[in-house]
Protein backbone atom coordinates (compact mmCIF):
# COMPACT_ATOMS: atom_id res chain seq x y z
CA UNK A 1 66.77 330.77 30.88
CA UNK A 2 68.57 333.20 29.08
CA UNK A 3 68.41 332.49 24.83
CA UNK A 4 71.61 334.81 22.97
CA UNK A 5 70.94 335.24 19.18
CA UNK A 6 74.10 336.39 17.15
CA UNK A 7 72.98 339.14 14.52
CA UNK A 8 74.00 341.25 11.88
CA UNK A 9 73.55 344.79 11.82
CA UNK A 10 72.08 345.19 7.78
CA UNK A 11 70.32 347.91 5.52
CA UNK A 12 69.53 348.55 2.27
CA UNK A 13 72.18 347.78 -0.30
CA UNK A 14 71.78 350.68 -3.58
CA UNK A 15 73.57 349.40 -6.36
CA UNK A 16 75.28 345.54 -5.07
CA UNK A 17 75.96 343.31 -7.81
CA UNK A 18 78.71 341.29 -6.60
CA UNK A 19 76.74 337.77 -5.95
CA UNK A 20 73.04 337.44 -4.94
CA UNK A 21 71.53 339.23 -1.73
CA UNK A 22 68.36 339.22 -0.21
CA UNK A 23 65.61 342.03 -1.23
CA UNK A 24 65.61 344.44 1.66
CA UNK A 25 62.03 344.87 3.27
CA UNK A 26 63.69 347.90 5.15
CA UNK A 27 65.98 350.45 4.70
CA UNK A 28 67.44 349.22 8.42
CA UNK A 29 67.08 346.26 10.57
CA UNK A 30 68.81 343.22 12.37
CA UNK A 31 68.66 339.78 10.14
CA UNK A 32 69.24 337.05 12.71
CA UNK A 33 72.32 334.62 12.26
CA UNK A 34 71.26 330.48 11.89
CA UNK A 35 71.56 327.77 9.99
CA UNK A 36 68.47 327.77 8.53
CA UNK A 37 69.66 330.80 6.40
CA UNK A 38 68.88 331.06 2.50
CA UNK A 39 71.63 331.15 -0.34
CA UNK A 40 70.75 335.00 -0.60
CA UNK A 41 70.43 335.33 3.16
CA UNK A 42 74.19 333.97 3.38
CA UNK A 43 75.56 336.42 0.36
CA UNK A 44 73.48 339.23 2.77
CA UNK A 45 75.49 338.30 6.07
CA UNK A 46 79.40 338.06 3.91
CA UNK A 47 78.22 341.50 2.09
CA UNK A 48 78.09 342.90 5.58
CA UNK A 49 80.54 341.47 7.21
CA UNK A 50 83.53 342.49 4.26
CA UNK A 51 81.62 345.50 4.12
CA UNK A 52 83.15 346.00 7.29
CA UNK A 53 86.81 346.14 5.51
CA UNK A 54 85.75 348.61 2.92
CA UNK A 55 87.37 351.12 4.34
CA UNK A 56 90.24 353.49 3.65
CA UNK A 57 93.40 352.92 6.45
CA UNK A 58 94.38 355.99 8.63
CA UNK A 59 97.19 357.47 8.07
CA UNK A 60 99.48 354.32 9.14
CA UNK A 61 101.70 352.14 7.26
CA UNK A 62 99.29 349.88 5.99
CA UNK A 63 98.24 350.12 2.52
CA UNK A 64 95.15 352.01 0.19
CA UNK A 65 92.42 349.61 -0.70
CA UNK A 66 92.75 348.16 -4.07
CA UNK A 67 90.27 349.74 -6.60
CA UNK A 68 88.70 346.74 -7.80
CA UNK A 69 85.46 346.65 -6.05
CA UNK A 70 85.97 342.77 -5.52
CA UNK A 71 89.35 343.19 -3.94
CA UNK A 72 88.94 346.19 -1.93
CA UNK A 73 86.54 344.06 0.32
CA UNK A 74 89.34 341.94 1.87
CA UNK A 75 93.00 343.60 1.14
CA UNK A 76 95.54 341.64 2.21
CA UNK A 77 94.33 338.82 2.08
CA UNK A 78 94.70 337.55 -1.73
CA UNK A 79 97.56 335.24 -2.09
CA UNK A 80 98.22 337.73 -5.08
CA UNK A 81 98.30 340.65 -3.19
CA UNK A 82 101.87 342.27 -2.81
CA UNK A 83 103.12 344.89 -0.06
């Protein structure tokens, strides 16, 4: 029988204040995805996952990141957000 168990790629935050995270006990691992997960655990997997958005666009037609650390996470996707 072959068992798949969805994880998340996650290291060390420096500096995350956003909502609560779990303590890193390495600088690099794999925290594996259940429903048995923790408050913190849970605010660990989203910080990854949006981290994922964090970035700046190529040079395309879509637009910077906003500034605001909160917003730049997911841009575009605030119902305030205007293009």
């Amino acid at each position: 029988m072959i068992v798949l168990q969805p994880v998340l790629e996650v290291y060390a935050p420096t500096g995350y204040t956003l909502w609560p995270i779990t303590e890193p006990g390495q600088s690099y691992g794999f925290m594996p995805l259940g429903g048995e997960l923790s408050a913190a655990e849970v605010g660990t997997a989203f910080m990854r996952i949006a981290e994922c958005n964090n970035v700046e666009p190529e040079a395309d037609s879509r637009p910077r990141k906003p500034a605001d650390p909160l917003a730049s996470f997911l841009p575009g996707c605030s119902p305030w957000t205007t293009s």
